[in-house]
PDB file of N, CA and C in Angstrom:
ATOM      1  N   UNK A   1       2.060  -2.324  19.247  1.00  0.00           N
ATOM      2  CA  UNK A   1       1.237  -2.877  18.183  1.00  0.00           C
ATOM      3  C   UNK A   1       2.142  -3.509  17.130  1.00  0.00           C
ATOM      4  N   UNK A   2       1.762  -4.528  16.671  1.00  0.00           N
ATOM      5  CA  UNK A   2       2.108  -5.163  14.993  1.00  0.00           C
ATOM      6  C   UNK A   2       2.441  -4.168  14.414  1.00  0.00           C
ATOM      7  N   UNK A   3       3.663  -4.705  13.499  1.00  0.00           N
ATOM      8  CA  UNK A   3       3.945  -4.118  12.048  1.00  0.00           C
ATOM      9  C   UNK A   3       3.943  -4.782  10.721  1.00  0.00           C
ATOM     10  N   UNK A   4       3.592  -4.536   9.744  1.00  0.00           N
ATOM     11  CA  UNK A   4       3.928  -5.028   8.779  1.00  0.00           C
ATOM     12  C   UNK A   4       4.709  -4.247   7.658  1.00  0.00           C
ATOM     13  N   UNK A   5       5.332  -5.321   6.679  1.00  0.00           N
ATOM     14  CA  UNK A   5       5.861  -4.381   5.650  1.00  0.00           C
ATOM     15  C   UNK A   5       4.851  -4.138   4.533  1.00  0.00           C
ATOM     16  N   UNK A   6       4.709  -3.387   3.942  1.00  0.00           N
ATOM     17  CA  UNK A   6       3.804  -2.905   2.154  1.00  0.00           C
ATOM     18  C   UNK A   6       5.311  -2.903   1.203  1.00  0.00           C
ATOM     19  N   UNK A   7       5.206  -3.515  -0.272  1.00  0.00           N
ATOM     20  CA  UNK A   7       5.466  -3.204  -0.695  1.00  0.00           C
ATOM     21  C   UNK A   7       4.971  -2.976  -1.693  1.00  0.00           C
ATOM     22  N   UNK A   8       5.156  -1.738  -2.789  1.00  0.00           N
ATOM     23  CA  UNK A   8       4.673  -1.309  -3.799  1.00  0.00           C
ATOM     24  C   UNK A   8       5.365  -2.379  -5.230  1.00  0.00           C
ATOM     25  N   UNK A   9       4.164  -2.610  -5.689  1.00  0.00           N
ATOM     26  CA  UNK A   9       4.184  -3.362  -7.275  1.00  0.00           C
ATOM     27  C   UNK A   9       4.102  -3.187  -7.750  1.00  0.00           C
ATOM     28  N   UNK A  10       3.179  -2.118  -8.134  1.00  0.00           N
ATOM     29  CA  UNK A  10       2.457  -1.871  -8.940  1.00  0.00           C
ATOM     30  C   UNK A  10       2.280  -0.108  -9.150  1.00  0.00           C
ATOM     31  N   UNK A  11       2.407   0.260 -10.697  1.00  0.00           N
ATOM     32  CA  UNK A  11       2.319   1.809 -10.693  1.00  0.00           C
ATOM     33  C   UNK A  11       1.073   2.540 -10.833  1.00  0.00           C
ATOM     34  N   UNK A  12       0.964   3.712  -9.930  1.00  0.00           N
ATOM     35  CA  UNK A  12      -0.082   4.573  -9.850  1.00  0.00           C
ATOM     36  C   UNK A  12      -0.452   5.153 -11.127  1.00  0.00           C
ATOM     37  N   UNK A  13       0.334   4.836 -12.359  1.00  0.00           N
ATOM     38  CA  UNK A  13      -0.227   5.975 -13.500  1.00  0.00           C
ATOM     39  C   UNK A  13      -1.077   5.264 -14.102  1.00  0.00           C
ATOM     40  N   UNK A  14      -2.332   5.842 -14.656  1.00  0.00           N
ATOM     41  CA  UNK A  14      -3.396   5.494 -15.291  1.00  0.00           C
ATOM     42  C   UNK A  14      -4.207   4.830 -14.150  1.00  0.00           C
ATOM     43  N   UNK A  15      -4.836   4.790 -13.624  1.00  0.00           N
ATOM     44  CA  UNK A  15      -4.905   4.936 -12.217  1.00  0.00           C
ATOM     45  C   UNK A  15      -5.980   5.459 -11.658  1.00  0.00           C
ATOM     46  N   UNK A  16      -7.136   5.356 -11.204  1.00  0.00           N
ATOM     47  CA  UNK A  16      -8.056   6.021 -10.281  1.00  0.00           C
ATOM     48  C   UNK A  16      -7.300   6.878  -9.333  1.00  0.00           C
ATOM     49  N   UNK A  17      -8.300   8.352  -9.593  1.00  0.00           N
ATOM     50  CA  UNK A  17      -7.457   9.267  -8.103  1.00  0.00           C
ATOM     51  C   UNK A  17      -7.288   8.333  -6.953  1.00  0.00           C
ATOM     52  N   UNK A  18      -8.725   7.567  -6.416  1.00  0.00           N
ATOM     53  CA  UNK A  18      -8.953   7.262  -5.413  1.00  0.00           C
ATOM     54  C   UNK A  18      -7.925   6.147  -5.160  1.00  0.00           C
ATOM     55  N   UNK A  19      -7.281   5.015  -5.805  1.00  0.00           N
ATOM     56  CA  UNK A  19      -6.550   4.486  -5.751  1.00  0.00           C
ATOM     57  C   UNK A  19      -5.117   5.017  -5.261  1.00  0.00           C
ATOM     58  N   UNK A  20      -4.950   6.602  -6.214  1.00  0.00           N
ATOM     59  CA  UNK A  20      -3.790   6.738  -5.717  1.00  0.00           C
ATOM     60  C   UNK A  20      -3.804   7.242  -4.491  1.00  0.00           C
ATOM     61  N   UNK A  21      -4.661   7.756  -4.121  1.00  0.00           N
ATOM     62  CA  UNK A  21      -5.132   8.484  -2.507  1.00  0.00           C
ATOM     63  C   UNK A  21      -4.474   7.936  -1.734  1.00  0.00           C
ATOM     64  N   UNK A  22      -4.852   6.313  -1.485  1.00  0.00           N
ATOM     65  CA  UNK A  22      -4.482   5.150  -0.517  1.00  0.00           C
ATOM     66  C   UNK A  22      -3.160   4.712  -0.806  1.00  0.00           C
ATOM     67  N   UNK A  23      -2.521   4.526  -1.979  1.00  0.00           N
ATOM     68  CA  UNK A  23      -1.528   4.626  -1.868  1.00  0.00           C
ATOM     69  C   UNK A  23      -0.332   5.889  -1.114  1.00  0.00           C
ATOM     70  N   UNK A  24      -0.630   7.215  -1.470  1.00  0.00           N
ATOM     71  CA  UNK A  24       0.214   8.054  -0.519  1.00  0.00           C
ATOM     72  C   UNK A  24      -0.602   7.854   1.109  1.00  0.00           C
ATOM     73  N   UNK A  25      -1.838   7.450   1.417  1.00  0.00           N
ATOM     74  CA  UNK A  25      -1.950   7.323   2.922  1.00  0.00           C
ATOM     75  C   UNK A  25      -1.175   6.106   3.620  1.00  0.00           C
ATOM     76  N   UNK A  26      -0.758   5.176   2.594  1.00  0.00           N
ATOM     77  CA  UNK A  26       0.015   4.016   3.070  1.00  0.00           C
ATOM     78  C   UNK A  26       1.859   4.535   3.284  1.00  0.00           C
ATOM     79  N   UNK A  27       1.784   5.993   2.571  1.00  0.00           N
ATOM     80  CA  UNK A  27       3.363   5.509   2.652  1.00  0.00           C
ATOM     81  C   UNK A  27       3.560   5.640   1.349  1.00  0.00           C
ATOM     82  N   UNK A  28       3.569   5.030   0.473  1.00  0.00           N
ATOM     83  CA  UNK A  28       3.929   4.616  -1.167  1.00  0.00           C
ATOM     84  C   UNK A  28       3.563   5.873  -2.101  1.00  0.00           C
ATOM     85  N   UNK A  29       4.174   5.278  -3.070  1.00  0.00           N
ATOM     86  CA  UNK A  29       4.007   6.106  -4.313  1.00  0.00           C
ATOM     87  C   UNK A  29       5.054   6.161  -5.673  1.00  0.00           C
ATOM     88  N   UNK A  30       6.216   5.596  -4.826  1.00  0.00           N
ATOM     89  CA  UNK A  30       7.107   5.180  -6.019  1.00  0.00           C
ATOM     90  C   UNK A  30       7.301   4.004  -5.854  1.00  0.00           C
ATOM     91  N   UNK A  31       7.515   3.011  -7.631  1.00  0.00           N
ATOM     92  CA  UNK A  31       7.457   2.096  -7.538  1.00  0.00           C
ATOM     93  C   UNK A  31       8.464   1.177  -6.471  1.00  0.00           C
ATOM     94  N   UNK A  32       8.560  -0.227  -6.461  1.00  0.00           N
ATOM     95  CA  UNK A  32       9.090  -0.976  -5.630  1.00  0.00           C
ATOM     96  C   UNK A  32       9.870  -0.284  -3.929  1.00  0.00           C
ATOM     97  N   UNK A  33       8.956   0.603  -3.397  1.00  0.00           N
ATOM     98  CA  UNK A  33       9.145   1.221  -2.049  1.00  0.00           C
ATOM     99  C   UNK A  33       8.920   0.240  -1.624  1.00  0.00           C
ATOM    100  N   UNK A  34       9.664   0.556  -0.259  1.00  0.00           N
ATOM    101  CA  UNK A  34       8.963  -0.467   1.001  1.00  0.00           C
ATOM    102  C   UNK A  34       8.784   0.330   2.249  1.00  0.00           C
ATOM    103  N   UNK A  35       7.457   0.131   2.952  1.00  0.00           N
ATOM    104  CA  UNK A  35       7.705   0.748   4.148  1.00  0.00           C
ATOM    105  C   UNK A  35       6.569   0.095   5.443  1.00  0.00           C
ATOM    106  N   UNK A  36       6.816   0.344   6.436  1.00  0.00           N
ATOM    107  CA  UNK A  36       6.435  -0.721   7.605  1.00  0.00           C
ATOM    108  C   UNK A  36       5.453   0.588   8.198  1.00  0.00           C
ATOM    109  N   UNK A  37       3.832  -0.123   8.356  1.00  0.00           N
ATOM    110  CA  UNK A  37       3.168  -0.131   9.329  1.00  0.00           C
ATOM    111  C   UNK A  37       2.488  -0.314  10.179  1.00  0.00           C
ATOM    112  N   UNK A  38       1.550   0.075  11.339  1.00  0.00           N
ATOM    113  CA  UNK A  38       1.197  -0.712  12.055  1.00  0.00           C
ATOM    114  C   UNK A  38       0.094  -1.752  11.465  1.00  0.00           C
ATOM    115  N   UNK A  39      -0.133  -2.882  11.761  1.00  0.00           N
ATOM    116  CA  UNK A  39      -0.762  -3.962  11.650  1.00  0.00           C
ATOM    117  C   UNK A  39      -2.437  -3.652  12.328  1.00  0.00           C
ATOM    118  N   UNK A  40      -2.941  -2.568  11.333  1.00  0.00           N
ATOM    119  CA  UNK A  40      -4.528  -1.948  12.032  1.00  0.00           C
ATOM    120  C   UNK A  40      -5.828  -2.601  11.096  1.00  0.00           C
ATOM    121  N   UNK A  41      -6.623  -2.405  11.351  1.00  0.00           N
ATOM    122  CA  UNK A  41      -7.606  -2.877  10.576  1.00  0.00           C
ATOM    123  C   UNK A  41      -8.105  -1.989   9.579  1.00  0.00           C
ATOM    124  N   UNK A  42      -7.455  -0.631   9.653  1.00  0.00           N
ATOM    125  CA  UNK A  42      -7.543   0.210   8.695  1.00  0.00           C
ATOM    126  C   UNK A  42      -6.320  -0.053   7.800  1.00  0.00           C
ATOM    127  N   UNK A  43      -5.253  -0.624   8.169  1.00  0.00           N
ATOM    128  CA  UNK A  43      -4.050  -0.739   6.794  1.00  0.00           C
ATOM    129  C   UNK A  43      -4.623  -1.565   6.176  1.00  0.00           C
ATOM    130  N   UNK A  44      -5.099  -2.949   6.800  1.00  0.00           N
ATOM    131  CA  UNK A  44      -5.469  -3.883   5.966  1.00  0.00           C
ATOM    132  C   UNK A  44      -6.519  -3.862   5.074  1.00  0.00           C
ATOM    133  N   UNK A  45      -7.537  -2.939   5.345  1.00  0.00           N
ATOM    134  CA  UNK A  45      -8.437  -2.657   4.323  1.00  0.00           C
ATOM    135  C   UNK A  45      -8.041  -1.977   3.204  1.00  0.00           C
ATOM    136  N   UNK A  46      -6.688  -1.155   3.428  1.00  0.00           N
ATOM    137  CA  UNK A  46      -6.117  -0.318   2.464  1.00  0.00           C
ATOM    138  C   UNK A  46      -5.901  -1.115   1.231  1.00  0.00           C
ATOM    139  N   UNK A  47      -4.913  -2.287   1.831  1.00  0.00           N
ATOM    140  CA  UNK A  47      -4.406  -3.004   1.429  1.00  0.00           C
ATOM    141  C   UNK A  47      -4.938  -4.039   0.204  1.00  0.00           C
ATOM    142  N   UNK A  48      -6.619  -4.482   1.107  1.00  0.00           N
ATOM    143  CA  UNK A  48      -7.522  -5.689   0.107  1.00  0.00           C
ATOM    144  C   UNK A  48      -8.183  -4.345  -0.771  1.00  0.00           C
ATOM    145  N   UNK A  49      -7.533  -2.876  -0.626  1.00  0.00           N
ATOM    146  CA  UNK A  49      -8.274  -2.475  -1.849  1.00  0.00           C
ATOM    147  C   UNK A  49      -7.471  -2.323  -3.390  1.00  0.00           C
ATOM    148  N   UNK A  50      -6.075  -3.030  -2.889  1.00  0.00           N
ATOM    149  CA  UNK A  50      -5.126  -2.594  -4.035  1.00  0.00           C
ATOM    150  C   UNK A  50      -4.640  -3.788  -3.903  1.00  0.00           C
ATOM    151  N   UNK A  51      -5.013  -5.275  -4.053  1.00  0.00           N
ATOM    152  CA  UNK A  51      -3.804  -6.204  -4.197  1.00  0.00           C
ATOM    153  C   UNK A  51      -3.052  -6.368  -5.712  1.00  0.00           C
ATOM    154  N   UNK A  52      -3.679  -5.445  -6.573  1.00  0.00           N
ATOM    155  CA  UNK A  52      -2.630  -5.260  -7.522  1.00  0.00           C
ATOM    156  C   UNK A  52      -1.841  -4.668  -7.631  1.00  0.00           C
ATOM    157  N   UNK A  53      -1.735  -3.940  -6.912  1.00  0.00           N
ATOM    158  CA  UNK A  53       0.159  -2.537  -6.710  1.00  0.00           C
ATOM    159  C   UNK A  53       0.553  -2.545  -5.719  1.00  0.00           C
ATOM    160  N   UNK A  54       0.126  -3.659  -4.326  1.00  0.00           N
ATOM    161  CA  UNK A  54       0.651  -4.229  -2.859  1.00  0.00           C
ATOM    162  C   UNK A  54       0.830  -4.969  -2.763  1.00  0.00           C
ATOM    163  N   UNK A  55       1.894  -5.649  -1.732  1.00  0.00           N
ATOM    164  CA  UNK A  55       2.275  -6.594  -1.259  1.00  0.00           C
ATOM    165  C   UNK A  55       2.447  -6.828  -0.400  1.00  0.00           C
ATOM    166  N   UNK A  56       1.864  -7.644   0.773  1.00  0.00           N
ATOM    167  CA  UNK A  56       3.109  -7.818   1.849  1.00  0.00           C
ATOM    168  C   UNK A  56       4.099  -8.576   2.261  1.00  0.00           C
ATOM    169  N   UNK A  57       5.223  -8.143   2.776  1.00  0.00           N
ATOM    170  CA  UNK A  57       6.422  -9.038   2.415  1.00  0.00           C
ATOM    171  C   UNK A  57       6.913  -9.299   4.040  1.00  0.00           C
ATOM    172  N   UNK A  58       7.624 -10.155   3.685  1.00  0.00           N
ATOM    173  CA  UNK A  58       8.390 -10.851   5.192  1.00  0.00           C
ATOM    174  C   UNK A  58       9.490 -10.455   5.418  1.00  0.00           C
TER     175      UNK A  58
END
C-alpha cells in the first residue's frame, strides 16, 4: 500500500480533546514531527479534519 508523509504545524494546546485524539491516532503530537503512513481512506479523513496543524509533505 501507499505512504504518505503528515507533518505536524500546528499545536494541540487550546485545542478540542477530539482534535487532539486524531492527532495521537496519526502518529503526532509534538510540534513539527514527521511521520509516514499508509495512504487509507481513513488517514485522509484524519487529515481534511485538521488542515490547520497538518500537512502533507513530499
Amino acid at each position: 500500500m501507499a505512504k504518505i508523509k503528515i507533518k505536524q504545524i500546528g499545536s494541540p494546546i487550546r485545542r478540542p480533546e477530539h482534535q487532539k485524539k486524531i492527532l495521537i491516532g496519526l502518529g503526532l503530537g509534538k510540534m513539527h514531527r514527521v511521520v509516514e503512513v499508509e495512504d487509507t481512506a481513513e488517514t485522509r479523513g484524519a487529515i481534511a479534519k485538521l488542515p490547520h496543524m497538518v500537512a502533507v509533505v513530499d
